[in-house]
C-alpha atoms as a PDB file:
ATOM      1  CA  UNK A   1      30.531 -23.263  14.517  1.00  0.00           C
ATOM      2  CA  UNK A   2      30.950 -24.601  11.007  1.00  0.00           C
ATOM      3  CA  UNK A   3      27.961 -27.451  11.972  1.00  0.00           C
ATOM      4  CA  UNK A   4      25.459 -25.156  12.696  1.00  0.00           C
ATOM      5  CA  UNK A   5      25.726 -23.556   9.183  1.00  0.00           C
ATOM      6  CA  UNK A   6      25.951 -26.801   7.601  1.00  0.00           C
ATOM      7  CA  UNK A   7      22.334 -27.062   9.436  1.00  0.00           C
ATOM      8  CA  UNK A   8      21.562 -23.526   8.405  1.00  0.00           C
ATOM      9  CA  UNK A   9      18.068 -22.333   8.651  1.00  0.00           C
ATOM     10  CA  UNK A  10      15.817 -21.020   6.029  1.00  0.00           C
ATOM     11  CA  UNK A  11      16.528 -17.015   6.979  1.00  0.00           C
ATOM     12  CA  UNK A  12      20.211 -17.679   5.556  1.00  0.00           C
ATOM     13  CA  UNK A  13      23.947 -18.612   6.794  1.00  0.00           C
ATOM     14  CA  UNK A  14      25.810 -15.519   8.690  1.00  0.00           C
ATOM     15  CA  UNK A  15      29.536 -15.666   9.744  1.00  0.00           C
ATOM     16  CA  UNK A  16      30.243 -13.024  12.540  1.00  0.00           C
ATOM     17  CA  UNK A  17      33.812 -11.907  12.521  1.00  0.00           C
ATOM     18  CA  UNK A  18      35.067  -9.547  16.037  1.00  0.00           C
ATOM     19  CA  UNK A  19      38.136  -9.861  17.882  1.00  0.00           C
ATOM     20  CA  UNK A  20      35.507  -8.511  20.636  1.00  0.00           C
ATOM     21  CA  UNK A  21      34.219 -12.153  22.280  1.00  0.00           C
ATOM     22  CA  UNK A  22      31.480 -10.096  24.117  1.00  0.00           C
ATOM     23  CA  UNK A  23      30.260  -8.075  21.177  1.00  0.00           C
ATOM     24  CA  UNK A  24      30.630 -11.480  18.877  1.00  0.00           C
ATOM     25  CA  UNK A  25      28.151 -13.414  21.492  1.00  0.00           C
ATOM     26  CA  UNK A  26      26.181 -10.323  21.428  1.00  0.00           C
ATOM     27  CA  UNK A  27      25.526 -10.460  17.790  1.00  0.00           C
ATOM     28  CA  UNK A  28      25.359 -13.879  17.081  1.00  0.00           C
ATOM     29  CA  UNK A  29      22.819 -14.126  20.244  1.00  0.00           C
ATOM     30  CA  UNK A  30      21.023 -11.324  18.173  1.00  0.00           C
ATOM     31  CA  UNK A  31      21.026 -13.271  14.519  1.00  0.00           C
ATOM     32  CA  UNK A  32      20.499 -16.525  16.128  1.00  0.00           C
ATOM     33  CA  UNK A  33      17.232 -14.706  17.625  1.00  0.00           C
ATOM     34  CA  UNK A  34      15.867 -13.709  14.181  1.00  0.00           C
ATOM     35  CA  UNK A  35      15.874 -17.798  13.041  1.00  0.00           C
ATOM     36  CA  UNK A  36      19.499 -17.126  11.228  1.00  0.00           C
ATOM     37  CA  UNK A  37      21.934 -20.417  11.183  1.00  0.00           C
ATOM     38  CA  UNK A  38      25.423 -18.168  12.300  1.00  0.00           C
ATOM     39  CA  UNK A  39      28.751 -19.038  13.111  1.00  0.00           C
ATOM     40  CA  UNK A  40      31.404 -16.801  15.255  1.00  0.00           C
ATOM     41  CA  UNK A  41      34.433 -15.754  14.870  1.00  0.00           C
ATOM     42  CA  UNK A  42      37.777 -13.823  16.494  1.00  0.00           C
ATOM     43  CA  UNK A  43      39.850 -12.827  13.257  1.00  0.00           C
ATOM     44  CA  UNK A  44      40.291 -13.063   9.495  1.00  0.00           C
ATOM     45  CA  UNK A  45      42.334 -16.678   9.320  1.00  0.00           C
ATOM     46  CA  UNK A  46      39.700 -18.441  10.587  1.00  0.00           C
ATOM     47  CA  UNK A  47      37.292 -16.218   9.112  1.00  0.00           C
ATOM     48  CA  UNK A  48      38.992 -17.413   5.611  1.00  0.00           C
ATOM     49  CA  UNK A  49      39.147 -21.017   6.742  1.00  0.00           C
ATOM     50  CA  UNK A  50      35.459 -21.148   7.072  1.00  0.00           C
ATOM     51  CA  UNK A  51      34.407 -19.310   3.974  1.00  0.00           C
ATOM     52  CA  UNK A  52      36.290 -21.796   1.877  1.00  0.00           C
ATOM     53  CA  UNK A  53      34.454 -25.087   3.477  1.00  0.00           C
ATOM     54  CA  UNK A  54      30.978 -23.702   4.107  1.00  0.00           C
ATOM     55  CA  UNK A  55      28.161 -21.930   2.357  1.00  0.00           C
ATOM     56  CA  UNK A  56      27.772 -18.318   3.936  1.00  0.00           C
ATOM     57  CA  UNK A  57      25.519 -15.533   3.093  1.00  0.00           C
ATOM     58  CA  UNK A  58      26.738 -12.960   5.052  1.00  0.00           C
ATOM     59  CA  UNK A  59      29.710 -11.728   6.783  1.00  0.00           C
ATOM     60  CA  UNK A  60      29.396  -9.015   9.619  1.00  0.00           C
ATOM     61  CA  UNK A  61      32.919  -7.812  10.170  1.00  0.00           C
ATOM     62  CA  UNK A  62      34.322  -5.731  12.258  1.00  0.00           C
ATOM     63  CA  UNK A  63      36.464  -3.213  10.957  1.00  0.00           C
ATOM     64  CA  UNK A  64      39.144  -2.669  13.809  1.00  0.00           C
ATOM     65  CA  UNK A  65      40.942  -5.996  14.438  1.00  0.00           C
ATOM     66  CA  UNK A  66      44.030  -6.298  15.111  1.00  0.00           C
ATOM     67  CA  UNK A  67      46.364  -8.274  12.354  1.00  0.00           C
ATOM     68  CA  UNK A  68      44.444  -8.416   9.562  1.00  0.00           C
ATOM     69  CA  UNK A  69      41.903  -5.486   9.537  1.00  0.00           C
ATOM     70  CA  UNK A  70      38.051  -6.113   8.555  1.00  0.00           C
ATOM     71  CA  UNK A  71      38.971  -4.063   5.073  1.00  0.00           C
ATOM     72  CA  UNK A  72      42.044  -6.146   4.179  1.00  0.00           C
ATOM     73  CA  UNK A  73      39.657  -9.393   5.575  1.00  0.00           C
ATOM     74  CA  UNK A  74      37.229  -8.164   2.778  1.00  0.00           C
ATOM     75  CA  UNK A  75      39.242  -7.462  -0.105  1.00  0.00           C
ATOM     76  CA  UNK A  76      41.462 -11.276   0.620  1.00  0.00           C
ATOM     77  CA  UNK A  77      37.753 -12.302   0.174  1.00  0.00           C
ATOM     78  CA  UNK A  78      37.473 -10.291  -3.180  1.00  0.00           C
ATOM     79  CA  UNK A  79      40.578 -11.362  -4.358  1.00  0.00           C
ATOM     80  CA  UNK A  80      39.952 -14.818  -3.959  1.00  0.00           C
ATOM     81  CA  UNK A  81      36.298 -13.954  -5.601  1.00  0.00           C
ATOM     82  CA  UNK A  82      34.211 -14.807  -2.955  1.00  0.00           C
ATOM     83  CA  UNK A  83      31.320 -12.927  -3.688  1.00  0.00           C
ATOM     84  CA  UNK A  84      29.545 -12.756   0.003  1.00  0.00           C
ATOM     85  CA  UNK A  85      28.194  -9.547   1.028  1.00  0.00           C
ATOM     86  CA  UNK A  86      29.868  -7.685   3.953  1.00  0.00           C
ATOM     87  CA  UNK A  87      28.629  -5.573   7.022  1.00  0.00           C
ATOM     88  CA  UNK A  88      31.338  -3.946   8.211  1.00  0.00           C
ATOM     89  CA  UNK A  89      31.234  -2.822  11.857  1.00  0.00           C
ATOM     90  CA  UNK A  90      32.958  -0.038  13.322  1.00  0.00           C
ATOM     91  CA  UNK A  91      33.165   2.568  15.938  1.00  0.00           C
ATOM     92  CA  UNK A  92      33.831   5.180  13.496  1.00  0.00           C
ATOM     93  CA  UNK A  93      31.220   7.187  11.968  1.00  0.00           C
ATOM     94  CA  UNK A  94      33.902   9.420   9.754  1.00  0.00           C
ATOM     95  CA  UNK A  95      33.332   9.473   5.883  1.00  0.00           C
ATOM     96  CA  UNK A  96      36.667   8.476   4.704  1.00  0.00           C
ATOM     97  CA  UNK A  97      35.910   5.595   6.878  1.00  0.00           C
ATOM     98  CA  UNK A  98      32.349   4.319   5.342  1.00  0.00           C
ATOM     99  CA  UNK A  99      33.689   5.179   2.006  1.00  0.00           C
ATOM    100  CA  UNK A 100      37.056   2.490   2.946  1.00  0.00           C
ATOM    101  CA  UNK A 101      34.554   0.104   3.523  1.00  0.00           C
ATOM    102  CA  UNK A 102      32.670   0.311   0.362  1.00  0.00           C
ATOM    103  CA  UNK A 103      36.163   0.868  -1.873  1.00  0.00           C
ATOM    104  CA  UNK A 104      37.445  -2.410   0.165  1.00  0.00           C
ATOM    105  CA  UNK A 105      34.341  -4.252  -0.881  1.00  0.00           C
ATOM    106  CA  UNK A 106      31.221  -4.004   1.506  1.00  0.00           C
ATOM    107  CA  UNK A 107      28.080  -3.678   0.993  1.00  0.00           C
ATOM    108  CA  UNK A 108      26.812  -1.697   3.841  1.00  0.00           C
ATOM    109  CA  UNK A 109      28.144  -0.197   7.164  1.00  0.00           C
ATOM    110  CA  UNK A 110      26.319   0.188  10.599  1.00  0.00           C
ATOM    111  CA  UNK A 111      28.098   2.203  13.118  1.00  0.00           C
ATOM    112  CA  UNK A 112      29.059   1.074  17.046  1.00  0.00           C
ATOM    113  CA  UNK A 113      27.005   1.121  19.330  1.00  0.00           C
ATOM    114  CA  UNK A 114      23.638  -0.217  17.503  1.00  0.00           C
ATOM    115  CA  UNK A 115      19.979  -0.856  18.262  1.00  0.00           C
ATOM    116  CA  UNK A 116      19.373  -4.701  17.917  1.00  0.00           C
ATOM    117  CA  UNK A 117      17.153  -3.775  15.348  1.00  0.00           C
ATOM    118  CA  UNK A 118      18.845  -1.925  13.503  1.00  0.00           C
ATOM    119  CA  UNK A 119      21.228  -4.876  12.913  1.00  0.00           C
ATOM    120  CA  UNK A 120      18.502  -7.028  12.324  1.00  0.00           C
ATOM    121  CA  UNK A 121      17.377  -4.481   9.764  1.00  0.00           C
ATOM    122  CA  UNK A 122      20.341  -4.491   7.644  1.00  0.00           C
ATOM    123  CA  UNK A 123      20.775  -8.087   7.875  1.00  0.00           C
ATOM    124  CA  UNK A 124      17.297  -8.371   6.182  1.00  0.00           C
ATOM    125  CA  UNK A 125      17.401  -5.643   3.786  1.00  0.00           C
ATOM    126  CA  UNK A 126      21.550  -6.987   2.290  1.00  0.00           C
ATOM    127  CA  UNK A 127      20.113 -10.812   2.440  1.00  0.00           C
ATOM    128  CA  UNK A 128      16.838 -10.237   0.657  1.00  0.00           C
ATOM    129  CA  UNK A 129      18.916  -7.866  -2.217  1.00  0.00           C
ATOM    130  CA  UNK A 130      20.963 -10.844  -2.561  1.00  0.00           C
ATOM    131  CA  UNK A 131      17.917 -13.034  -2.904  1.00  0.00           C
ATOM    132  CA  UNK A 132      16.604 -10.537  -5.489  1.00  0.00           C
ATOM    133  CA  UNK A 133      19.438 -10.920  -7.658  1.00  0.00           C
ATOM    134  CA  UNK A 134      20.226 -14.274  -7.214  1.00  0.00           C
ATOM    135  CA  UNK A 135      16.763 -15.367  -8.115  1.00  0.00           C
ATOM    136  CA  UNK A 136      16.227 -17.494 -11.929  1.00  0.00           C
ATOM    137  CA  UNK A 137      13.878 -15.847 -14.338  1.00  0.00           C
ATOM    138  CA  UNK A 138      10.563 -17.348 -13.601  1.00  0.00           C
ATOM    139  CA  UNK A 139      11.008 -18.649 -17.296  1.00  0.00           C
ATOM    140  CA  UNK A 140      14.544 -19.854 -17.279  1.00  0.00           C
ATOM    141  CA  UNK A 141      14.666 -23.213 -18.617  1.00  0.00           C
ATOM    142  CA  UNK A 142      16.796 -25.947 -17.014  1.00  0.00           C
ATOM    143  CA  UNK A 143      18.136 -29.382 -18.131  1.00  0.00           C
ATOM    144  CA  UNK A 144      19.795 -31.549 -15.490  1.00  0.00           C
ATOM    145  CA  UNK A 145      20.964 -34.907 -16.769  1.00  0.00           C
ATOM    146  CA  UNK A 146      18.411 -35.149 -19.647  1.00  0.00           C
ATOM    147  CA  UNK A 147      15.371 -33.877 -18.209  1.00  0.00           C
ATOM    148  CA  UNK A 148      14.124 -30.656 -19.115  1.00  0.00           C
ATOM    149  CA  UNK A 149      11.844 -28.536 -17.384  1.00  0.00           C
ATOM    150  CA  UNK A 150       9.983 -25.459 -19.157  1.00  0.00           C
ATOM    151  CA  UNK A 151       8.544 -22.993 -16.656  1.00  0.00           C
ATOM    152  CA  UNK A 152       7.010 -21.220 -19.326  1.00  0.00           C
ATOM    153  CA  UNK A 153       5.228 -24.153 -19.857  1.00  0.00           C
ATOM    154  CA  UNK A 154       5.075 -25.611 -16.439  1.00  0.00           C
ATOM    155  CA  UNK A 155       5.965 -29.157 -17.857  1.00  0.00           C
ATOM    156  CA  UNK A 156       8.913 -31.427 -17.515  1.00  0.00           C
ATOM    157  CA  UNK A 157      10.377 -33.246 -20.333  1.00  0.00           C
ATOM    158  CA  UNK A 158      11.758 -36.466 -19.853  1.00  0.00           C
ATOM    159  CA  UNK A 159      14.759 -38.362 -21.561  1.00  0.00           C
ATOM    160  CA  UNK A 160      12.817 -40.822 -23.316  1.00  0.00           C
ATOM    161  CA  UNK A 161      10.704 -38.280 -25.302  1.00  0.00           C
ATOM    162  CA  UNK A 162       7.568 -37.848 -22.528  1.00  0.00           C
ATOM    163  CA  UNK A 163       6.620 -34.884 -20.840  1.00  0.00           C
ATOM    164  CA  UNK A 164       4.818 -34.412 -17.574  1.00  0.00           C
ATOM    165  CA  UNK A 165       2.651 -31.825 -16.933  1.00  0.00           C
ATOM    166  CA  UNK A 166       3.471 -29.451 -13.648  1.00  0.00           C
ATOM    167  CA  UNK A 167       0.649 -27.396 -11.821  1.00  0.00           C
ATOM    168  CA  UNK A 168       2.660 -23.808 -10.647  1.00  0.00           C
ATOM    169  CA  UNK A 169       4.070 -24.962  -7.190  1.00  0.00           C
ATOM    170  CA  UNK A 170       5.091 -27.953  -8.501  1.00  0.00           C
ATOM    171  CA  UNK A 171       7.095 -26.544 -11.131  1.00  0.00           C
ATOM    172  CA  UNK A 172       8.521 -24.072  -8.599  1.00  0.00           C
ATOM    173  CA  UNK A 173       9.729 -26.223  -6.170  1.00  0.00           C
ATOM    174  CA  UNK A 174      10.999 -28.825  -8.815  1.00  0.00           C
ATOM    175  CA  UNK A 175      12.913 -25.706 -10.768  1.00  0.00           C
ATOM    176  CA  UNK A 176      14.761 -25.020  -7.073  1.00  0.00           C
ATOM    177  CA  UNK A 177      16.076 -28.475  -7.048  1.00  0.00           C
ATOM    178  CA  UNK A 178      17.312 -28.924 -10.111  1.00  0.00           C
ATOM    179  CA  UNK A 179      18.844 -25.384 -10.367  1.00  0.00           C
ATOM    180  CA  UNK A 180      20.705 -26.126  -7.208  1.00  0.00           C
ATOM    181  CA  UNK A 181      21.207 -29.965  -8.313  1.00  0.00           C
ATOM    182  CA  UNK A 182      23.691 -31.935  -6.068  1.00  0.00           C
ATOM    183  CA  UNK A 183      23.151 -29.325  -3.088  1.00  0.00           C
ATOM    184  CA  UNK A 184      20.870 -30.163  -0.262  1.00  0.00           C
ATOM    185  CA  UNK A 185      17.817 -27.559   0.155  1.00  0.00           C
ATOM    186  CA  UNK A 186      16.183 -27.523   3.407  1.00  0.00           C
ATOM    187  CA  UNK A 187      12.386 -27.543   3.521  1.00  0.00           C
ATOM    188  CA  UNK A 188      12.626 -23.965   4.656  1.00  0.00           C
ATOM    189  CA  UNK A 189      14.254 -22.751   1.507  1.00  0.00           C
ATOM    190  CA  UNK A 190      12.012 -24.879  -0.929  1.00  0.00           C
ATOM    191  CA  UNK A 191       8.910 -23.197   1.029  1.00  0.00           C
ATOM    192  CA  UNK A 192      10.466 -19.561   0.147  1.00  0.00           C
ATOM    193  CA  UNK A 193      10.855 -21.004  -3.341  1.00  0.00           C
ATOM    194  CA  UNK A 194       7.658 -21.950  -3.811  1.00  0.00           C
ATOM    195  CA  UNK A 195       5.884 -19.405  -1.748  1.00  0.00           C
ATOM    196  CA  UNK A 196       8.085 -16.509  -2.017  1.00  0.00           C
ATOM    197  CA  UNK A 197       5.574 -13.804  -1.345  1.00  0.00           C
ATOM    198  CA  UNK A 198       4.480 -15.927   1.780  1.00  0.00           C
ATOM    199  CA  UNK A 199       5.358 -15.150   5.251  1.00  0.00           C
ATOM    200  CA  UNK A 200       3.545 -17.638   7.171  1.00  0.00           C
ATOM    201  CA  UNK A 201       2.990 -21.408   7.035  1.00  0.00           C
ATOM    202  CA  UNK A 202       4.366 -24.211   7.556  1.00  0.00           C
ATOM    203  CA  UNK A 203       7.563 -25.590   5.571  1.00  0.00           C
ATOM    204  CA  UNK A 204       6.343 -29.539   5.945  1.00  0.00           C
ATOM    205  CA  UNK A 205       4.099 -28.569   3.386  1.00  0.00           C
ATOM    206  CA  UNK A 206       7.027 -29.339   0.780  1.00  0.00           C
ATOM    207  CA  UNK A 207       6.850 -32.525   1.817  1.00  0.00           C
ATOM    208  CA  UNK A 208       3.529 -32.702   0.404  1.00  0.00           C
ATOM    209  CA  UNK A 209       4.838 -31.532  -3.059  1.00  0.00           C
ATOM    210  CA  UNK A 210       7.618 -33.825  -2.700  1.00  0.00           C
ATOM    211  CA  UNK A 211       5.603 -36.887  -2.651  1.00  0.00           C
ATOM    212  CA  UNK A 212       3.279 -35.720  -5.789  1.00  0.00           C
ATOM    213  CA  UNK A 213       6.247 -34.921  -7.730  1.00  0.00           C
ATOM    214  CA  UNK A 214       7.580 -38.362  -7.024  1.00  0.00           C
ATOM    215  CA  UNK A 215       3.852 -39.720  -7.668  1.00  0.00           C
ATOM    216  CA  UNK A 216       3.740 -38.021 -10.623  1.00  0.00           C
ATOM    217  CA  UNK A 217       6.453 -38.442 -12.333  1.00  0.00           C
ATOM    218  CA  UNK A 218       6.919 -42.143 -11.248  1.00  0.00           C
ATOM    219  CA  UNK A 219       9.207 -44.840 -13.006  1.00  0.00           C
ATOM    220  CA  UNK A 220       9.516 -42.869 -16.024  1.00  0.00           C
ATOM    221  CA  UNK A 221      10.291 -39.280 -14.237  1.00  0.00           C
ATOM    222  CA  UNK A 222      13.177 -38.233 -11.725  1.00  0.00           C
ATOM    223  CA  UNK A 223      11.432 -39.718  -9.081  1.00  0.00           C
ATOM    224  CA  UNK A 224      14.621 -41.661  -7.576  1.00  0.00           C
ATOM    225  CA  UNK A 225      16.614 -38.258  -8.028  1.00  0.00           C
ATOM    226  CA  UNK A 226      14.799 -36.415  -5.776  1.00  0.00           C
ATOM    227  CA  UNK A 227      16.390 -37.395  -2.314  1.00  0.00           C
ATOM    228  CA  UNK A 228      15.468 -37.267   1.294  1.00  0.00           C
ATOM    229  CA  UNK A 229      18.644 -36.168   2.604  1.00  0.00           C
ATOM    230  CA  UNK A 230      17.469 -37.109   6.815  1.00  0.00           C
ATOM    231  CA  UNK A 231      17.362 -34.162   8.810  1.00  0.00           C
ATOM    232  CA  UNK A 232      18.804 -31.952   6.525  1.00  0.00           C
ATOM    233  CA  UNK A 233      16.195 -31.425   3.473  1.00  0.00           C
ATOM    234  CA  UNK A 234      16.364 -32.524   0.084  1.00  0.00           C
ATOM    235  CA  UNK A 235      18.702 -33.062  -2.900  1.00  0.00           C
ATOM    236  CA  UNK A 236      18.043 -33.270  -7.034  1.00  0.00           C
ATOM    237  CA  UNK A 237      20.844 -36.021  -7.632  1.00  0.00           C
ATOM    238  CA  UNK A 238      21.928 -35.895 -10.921  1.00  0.00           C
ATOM    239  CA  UNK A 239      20.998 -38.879 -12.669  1.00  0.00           C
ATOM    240  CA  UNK A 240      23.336 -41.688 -13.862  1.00  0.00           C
ATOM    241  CA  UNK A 241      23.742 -41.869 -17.425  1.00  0.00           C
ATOM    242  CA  UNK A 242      22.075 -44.531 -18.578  1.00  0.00           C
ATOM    243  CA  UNK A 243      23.494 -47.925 -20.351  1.00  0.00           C
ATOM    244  CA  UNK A 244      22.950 -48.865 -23.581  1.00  0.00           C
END
């Protein structure tokens, strides 16, 4: 399961932990439905295994498995300060139970049985609160390696003293690389980047932006660091320091 999150679509990375193999097909049949890259799995060892070698975005856990429970699954993951958000699942709709969940950790709590959509619902409301707060001021100023780019500005300053100027989806999709620089970003995530009040459209666009950022900044720009990483996306590779 770990490969298909390390080929994880734009809608985000989801780890589905159930002892249940019918209700963990279930759900990841579900996720994997609403364009989600998500990995299965039957308790909290592997679940921890995973966490620690891949990128995840959200866990949904169920809450009654046997060994290590879905609460002592979530605070392990505190402990060791993962930060993922949890949906706990579990067949209990008692308060002392939801407010476990939330004292253990979690972030939200749907009760068994669900409405596919009402999964789906939660899953989309958790991921794009975590989007929200994850996201850089639209002003925040990065420097990667020497170069410099000023939202506020929508330019780029280079090592050697230049500066290119940026139109706005230039400068959004460049300040996505180089905040994540040395990570690969799919095409789908740069397109939310630099569309993120879009919906629709097509995510080979970036490649279009790709190319005029490498146009435009050229020999004396960060051309060479912006890599096509095949079938996976792109990557801001921090640049060599250079010889005297």
């Amino acid at each position: 399961m770990a490969e298909e999150l390390g080929r994880a679509a734009a809608a985000g990375r989801i780890l589905v932990v159930d002892d249940d193999a019918v209700l963990r097909r279930m759900v990841r049949y579900i996720l994997l439905g609403e364009g989600y890259a998500v990995a299965a799995v039957g308790g909290g060892a592997a679940a921890l295994e995973l966490v620690a070698r891949e990128a995840v975005d959200l866990i949904v856990l169920d809450v009654g498995m046997p060994g290590m429970s879905g609460y002592e699954l979530c605070r392990t993951l505190r402990e060791r300060r993962f930060l993922v958000p949890v949906l706990f699942l579990s067949a209990h709709l008692r308060l002392d139970d939801t407010l476990a969940g939330f004292e253990a950790g979690g972030d939200d709590y749907l009760v068994k049985p669900f409405e596919p959509r009402e999964l789906t619902a939660r899953v989309r409301a958790i991921l794009a609160r975590q989007a929200r707060a994850q996201a850089p001021p639209p002003d925040e100023v990065l420097t990667v390696g020497g170069y410099r780019l000023e939202p506020a500005e929508l330019a780029l300053r280079l090592p050697g003293g230049g500066r290119v100027q940026l139109t706005p989806t230039e400068q959004r999709v460049l300040q996505h690389l180089m905040r994540n620089a040395g990570q690969v970003i799919t095409r789908d995530q740069l397109f939310a980047a630099a569309w993120p009040d879009s919906r629709d459209g097509d995510s080979n666009e970036i490649q279009v932006y790709i190319g005029r950022l490498r146009r435009k900044l050229g020999a004396d720009g960060p051309a060479s660091c912006i890599e096509t990483v095949r079938g996976l996306g792109y990557r801001f590779a921090r640049p060599a320091p250079r010889r005297p």
